[in-house]
Protein backbone atom coordinates (compact mmCIF):
# COMPACT_ATOMS: atom_id res chain seq x y z
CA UNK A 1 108.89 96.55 93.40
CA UNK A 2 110.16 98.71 95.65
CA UNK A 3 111.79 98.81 99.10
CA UNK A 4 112.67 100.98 102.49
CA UNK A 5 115.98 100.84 104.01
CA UNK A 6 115.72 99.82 107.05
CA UNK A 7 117.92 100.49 110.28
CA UNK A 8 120.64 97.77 110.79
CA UNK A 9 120.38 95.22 113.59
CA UNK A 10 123.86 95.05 115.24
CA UNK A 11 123.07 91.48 116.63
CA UNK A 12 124.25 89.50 113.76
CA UNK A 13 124.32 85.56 113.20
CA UNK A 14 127.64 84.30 112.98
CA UNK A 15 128.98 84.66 108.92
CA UNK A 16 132.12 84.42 107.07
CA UNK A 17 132.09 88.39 107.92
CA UNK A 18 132.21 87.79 111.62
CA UNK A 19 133.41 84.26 112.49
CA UNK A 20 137.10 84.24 114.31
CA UNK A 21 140.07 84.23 112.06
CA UNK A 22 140.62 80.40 112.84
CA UNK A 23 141.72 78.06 109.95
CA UNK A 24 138.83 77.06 107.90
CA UNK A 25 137.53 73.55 108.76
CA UNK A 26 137.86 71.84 104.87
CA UNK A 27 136.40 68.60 105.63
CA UNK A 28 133.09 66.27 105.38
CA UNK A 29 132.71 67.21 109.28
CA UNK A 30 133.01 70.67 109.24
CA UNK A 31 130.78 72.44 111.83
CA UNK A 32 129.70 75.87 112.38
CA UNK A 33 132.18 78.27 114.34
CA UNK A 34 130.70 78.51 117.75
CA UNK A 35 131.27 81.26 120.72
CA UNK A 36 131.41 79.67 124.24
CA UNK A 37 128.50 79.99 126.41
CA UNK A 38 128.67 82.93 129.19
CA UNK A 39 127.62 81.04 132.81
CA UNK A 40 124.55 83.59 133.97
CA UNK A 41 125.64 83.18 137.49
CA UNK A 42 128.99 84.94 136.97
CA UNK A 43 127.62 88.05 135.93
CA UNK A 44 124.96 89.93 137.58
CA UNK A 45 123.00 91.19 135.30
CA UNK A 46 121.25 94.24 137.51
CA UNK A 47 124.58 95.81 137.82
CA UNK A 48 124.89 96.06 134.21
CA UNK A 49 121.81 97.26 133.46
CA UNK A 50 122.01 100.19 136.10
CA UNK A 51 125.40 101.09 134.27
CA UNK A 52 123.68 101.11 130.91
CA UNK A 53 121.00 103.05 132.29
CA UNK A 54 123.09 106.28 133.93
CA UNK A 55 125.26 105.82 130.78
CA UNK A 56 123.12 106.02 127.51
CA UNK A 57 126.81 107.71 126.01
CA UNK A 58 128.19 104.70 126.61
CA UNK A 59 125.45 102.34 125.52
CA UNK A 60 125.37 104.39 121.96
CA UNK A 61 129.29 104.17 121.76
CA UNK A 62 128.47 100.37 122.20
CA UNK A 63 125.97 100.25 119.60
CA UNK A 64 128.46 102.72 117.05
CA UNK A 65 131.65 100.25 117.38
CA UNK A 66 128.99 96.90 116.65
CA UNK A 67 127.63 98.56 113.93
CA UNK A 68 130.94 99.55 112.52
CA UNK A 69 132.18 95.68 112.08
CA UNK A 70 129.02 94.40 110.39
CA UNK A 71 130.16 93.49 107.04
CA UNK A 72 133.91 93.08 107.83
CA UNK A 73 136.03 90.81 107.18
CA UNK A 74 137.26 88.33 109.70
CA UNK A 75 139.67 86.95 107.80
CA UNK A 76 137.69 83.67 107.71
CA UNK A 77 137.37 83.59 103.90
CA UNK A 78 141.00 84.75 103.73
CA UNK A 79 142.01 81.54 105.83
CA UNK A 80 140.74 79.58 102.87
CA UNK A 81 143.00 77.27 100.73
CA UNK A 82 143.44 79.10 97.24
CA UNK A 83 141.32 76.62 95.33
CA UNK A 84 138.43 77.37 97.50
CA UNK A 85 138.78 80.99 97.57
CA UNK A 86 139.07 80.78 93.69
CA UNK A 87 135.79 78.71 94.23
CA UNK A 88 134.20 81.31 96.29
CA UNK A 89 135.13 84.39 93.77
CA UNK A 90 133.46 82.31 91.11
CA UNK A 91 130.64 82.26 92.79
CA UNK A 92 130.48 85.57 93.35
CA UNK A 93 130.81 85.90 89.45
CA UNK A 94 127.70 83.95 88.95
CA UNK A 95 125.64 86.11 91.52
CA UNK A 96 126.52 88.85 89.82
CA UNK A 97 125.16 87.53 86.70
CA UNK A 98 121.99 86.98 88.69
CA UNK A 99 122.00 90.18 89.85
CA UNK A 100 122.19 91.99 86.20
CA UNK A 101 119.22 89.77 85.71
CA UNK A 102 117.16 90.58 88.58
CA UNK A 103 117.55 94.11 87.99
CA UNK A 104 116.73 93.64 84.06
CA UNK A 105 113.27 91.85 85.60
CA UNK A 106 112.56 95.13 87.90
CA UNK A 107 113.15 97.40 84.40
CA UNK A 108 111.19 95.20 82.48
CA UNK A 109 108.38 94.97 84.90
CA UNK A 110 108.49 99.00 85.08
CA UNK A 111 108.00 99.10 81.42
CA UNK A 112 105.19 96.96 81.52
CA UNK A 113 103.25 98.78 84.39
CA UNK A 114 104.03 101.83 82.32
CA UNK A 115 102.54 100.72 79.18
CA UNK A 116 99.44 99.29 80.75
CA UNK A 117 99.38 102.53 82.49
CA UNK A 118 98.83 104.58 79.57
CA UNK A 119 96.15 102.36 78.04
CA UNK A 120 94.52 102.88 81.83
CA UNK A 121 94.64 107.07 80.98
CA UNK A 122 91.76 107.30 78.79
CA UNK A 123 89.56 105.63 81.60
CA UNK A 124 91.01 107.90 84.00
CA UNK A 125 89.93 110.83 81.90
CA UNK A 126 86.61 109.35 81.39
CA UNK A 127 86.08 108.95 85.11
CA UNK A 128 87.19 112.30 85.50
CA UNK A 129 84.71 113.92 83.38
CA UNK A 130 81.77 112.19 84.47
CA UNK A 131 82.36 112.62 88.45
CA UNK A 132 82.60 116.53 87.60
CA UNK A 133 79.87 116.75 85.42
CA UNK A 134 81.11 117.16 81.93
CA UNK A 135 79.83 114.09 80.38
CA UNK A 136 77.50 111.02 81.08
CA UNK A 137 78.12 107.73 80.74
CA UNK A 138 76.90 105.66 77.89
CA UNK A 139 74.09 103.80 77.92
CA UNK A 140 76.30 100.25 77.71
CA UNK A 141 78.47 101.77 80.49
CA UNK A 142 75.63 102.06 82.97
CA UNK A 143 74.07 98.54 81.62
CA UNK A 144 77.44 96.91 82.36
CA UNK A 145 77.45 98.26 85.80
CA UNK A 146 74.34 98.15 86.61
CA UNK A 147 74.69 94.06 86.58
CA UNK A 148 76.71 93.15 89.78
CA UNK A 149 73.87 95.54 91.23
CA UNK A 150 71.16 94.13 93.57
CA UNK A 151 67.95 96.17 93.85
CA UNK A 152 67.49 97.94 96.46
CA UNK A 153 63.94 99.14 98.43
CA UNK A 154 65.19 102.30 99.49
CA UNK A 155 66.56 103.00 96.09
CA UNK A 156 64.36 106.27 94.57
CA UNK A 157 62.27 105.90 91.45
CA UNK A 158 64.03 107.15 88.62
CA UNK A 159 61.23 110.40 88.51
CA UNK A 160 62.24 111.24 91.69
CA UNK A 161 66.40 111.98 91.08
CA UNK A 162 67.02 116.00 90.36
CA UNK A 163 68.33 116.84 87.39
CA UNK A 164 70.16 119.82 88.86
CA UNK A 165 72.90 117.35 90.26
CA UNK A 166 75.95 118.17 88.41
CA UNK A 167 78.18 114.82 88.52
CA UNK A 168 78.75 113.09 91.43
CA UNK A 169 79.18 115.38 94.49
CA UNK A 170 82.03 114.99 96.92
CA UNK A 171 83.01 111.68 95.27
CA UNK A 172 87.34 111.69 95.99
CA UNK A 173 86.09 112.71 99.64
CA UNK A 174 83.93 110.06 100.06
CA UNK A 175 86.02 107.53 98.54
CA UNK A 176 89.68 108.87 100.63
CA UNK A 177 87.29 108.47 103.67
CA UNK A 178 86.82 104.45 102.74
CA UNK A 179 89.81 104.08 102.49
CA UNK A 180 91.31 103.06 105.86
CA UNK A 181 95.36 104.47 106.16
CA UNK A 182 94.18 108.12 104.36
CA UNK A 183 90.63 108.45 106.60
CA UNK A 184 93.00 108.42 109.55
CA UNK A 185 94.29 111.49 108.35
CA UNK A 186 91.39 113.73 107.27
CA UNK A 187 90.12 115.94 110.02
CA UNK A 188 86.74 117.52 110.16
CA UNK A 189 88.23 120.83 108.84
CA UNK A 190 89.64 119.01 106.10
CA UNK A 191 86.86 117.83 105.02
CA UNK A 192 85.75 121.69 103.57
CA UNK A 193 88.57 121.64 101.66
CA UNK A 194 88.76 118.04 100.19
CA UNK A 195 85.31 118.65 98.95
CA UNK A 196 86.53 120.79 96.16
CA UNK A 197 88.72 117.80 95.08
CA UNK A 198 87.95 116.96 91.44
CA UNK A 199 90.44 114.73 90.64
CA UNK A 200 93.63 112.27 91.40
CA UNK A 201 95.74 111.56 88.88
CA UNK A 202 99.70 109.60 89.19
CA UNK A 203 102.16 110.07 86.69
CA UNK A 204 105.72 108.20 86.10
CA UNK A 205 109.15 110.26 86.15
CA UNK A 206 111.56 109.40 83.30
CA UNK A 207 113.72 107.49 86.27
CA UNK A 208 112.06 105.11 88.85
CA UNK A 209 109.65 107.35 91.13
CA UNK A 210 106.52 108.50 90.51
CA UNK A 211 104.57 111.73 91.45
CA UNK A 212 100.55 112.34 92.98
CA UNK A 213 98.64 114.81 91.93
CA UNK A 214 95.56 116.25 93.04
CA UNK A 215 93.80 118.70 91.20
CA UNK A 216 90.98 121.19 93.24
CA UNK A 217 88.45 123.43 91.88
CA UNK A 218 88.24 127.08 93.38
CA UNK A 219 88.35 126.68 97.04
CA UNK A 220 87.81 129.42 99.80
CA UNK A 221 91.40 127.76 101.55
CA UNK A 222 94.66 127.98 98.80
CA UNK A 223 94.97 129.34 95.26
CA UNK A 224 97.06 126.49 94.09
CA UNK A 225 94.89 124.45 91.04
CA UNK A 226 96.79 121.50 91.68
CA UNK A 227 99.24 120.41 94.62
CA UNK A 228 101.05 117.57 94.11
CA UNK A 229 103.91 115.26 95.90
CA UNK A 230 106.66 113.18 94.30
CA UNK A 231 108.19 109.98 95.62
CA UNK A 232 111.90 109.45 94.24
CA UNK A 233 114.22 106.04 94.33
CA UNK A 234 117.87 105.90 94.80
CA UNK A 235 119.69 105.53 91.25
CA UNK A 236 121.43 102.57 92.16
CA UNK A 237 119.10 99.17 92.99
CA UNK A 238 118.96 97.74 96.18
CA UNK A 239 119.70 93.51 96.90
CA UNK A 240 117.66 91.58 94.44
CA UNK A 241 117.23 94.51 91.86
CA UNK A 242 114.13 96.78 93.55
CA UNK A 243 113.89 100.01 93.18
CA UNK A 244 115.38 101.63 96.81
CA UNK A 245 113.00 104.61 97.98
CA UNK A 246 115.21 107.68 98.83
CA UNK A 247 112.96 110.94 99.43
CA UNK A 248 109.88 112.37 98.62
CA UNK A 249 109.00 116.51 97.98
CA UNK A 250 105.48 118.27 98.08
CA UNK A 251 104.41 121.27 96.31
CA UNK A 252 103.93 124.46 98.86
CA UNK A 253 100.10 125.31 99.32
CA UNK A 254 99.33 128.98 98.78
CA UNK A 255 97.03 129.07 101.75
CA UNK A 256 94.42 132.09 102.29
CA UNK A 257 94.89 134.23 105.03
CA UNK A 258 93.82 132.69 108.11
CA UNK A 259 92.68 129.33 106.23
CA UNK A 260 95.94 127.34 106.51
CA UNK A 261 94.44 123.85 108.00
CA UNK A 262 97.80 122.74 109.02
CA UNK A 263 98.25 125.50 111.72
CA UNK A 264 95.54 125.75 114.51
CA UNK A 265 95.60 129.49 116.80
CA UNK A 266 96.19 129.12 120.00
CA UNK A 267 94.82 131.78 122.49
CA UNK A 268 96.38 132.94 125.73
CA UNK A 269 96.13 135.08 128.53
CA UNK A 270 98.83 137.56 130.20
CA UNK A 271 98.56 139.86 132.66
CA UNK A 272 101.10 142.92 133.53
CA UNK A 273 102.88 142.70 136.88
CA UNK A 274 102.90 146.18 137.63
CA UNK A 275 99.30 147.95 135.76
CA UNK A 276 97.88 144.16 136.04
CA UNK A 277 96.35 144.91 132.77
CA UNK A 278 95.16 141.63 130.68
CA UNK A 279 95.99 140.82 127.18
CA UNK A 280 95.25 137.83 124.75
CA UNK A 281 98.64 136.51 123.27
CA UNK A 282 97.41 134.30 120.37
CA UNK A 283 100.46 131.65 119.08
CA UNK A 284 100.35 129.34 115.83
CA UNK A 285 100.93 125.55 116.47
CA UNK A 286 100.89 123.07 114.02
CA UNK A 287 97.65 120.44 114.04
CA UNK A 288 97.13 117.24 112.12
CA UNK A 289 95.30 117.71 108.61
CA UNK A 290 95.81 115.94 105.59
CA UNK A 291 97.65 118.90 104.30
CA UNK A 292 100.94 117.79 105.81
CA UNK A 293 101.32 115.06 103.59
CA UNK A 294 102.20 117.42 100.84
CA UNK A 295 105.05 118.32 103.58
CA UNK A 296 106.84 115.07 103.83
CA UNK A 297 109.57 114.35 106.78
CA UNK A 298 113.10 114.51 105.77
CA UNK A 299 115.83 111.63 106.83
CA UNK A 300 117.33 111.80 110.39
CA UNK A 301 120.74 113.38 110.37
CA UNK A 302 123.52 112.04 112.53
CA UNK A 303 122.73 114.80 115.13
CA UNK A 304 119.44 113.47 116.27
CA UNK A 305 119.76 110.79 118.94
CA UNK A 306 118.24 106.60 118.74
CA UNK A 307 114.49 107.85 119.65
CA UNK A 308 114.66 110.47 117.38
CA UNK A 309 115.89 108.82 114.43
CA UNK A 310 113.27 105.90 115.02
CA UNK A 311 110.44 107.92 115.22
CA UNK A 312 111.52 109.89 112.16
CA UNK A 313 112.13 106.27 110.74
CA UNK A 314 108.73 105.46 111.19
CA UNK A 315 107.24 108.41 109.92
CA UNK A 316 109.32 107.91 106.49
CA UNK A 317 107.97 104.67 105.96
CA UNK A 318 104.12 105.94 107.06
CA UNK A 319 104.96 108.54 104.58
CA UNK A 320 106.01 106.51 101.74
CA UNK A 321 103.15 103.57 102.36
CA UNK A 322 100.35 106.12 102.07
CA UNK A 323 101.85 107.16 98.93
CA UNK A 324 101.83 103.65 97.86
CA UNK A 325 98.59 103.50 98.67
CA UNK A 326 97.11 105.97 96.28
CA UNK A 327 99.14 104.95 93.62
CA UNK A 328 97.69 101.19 94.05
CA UNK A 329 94.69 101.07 95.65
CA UNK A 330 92.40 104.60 95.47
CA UNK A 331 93.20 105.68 91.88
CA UNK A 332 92.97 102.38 89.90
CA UNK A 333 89.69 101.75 91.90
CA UNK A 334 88.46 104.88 93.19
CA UNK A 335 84.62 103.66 92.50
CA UNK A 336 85.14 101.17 94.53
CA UNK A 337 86.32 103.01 97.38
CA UNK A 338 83.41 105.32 96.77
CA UNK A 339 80.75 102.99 97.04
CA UNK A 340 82.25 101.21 100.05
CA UNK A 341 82.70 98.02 97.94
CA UNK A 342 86.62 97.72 98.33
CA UNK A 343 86.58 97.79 102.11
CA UNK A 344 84.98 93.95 101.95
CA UNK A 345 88.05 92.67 99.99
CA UNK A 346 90.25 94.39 102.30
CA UNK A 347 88.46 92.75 104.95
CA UNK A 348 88.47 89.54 103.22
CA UNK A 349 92.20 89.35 103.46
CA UNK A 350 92.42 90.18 106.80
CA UNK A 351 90.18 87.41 107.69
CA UNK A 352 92.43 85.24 106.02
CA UNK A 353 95.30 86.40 107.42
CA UNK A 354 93.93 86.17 110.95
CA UNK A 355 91.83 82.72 110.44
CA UNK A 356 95.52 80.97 109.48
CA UNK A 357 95.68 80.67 113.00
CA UNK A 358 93.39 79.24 116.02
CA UNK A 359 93.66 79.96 119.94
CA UNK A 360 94.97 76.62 121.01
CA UNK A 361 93.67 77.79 124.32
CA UNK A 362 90.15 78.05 123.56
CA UNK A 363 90.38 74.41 122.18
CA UNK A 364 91.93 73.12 125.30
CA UNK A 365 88.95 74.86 127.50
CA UNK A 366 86.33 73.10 124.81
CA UNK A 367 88.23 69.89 125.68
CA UNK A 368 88.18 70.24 129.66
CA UNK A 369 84.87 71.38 129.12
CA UNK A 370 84.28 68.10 127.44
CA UNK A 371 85.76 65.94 129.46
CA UNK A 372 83.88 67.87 132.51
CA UNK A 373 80.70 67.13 130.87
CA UNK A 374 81.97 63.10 130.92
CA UNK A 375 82.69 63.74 134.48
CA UNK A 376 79.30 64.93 135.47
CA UNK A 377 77.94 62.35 133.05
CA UNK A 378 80.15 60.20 134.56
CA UNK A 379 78.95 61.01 138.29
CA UNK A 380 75.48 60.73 137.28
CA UNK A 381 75.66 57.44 136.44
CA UNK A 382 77.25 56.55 139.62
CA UNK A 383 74.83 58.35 141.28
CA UNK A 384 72.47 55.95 139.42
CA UNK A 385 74.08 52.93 140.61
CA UNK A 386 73.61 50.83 143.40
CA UNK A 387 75.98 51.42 146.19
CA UNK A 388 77.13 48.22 146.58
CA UNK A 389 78.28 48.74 142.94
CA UNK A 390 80.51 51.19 143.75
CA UNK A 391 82.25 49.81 146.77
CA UNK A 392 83.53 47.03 144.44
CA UNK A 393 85.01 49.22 141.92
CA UNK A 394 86.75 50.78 144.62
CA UNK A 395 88.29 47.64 145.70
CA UNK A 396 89.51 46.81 142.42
């Protein structure tokens, strides 16, 4: 439903928008415009690339002045006779018929996750309550769940499970830590914090976007009750009607003194030229923690250079697919990321994925193999044989 923009290859396929301004071939046999070839011998290609190399400046001037005639005109469509080119606007017309229609399907199917969305609610809140304690579930509830359940021998008798358990402890922990792309993220020290995590909810914006929250009981690290993050499209819709992703903004965390899990101390030693006195310099660094997700990376600027702007790139769309994530995968089936049962059907697809294909390798080496084992079949047999036998094959 929803897309990333991605960085524009300058290596485009010849188009309308690029082809030379020659008159339009109009005719049964009309071929593609082609560029004549380049003979490799005539240019040495190690000179050029030491040039590139001691001049990035002029290899990202290069780049700039490509980039800047993707799109334009050549004048191929110009060359046209005016019957075609009325042709060609009419198109054009009809597309943009389609595209009014494509982005009607994109609202419509918005509307539809958000109504099915608030009939999911009320199972949300149920959840809710019985992971932290403040109901049970029924009686039919348990029955119903109980029966895609295989007994198990290590399971305790039902005697033997306390009473003084209050819900289900450390549940959105357990189940974030199941889940692949967000376990990555969770240190050890988060872990102290995330078990005060009672609940994750996800709530539409009155425009396409949507916003996390995560809701904490009293905790020894922030004061904030709930820290959330929101994820916000571009008002306009992108080619084929989805919803573009522009930015996304997190809620500040109120951290304790000396508890802020983003932030790690470091400790260092200095010593006075002249008194040669010692002293501990301590210095605050930043450290990986979940936390920083609530602090998402904002969108390169024109000041920071090819690596820079890829990296940041990368991080947008890391950003933005965990965020996806929750909103699709943990929250609608949180239970099964609890219990462990999810991961198989995540598996399941990538064993699908990966069993589309077969090392064509490994069946080449099962064929010499098997046309060794004729060989040495093969000898053994002629071992076998008389040797008068096999002087007259040899002749023939």
């Amino acid at each position: 439903m929803s897309e990333i923009p991605k960085k524009q290859n300058t290596t485009t396929a010849p188009t309308p928008q690029n082809t030379p301004a020659n008159n339009a071939p109009i005719s049964s046999h009309a071929q593609q415009p082609g560029v004549g070839t380049i003979n490799e011998e005539d240019f040495d290609r190690a000179a050029a690339t030491s040039i590139f190399a001691q001049n990035p400046k002029l290899v990202q001037m290069i780049q700039g002045k490509l980039g800047s005639l993707v799109g334009r005109s050549s004048g191929y469509v110009e060359s046209l006779p005016a019957p075609v080119r009325r042709r060609v606007a009419g198109l054009k017309g009809v597309q943009k018929l389609h595209s009014k229609l494509e982005a009607e399907f994109q609202e419509e199917v918005l509307d539809l996750e958000k109504k099915y969305f608030a009939k999911f609610t009320p199972l949300y809140q149920k959840r809710a309550e019985i992971v932290n304690g403040s109901t049970e579930p029924t009686a039919e509830e348990i029955k119903s769940g109980e029966e895609d359940e295989e007994p198990s021998e290590d399971a305790p008798e039902k005697d033997d499970i306390s009473s003084d358990v209050n819900g289900i402890p450390e549940f959105w922990l357990s189940a974030m830590k199941n889940q692949i792309s967000l376990a990555e993220m969770i240190t050890d020290r988060d872990e102290a914090a995330l078990k005060d995590l009672t609940d994750v909810q996800m709530e539409y914006l009155d425009k396409p976007g949507f916003r996390l929250i995560f809701q904490f009981a009293e905790n020894e690290f922030f004061s904030n009750k709930t820290i959330s993050k929101t994820y916000f499209y571009q008002n306009e819709s992108g080619y084929g009607g989805d919803f573009i992703y522009d930015h996304a903004e997190g809620d500040k965390i109120n951290w304790k003194d000396g508890k802020d899990l983003t932030v790690r101390v470091e400790s260092k030693k200095q010593r006075n030229k002249n008194t040669k006195q010692t002293r501990v310099v301590k210095k605050t660094v930043p450290t990986e923690s979940f936390f920083n997700f609530f602090s998402p990376p904002k969108a390169p600027t024109d000041e920071d250079d090819d690596d820079a702007a890829s990296d940041i790139e990368e991080r947008l769309e890391l950003d933005y697919q965990l965020g996806e994530d929750i909103k699709e995968k943990l929250i609608p089936r949180a239970i099964d990321w609890f219990t462990g049962e999810a991961l198989q059907f995540e598996e399941m697809d990538d064993d699908m994925e990966e069993g589309d294909f077969e090392d064509e390798d490994d069946e080449e080496e099962d064929d010499l193999s098997d046309d060794h084992d004729d060989d040495d079949e093969s000898d053994d047999n002629d071992a076998a044989k008389p040797k008068q036998e096999a002087a007259e094959c040899k002749q023939s």
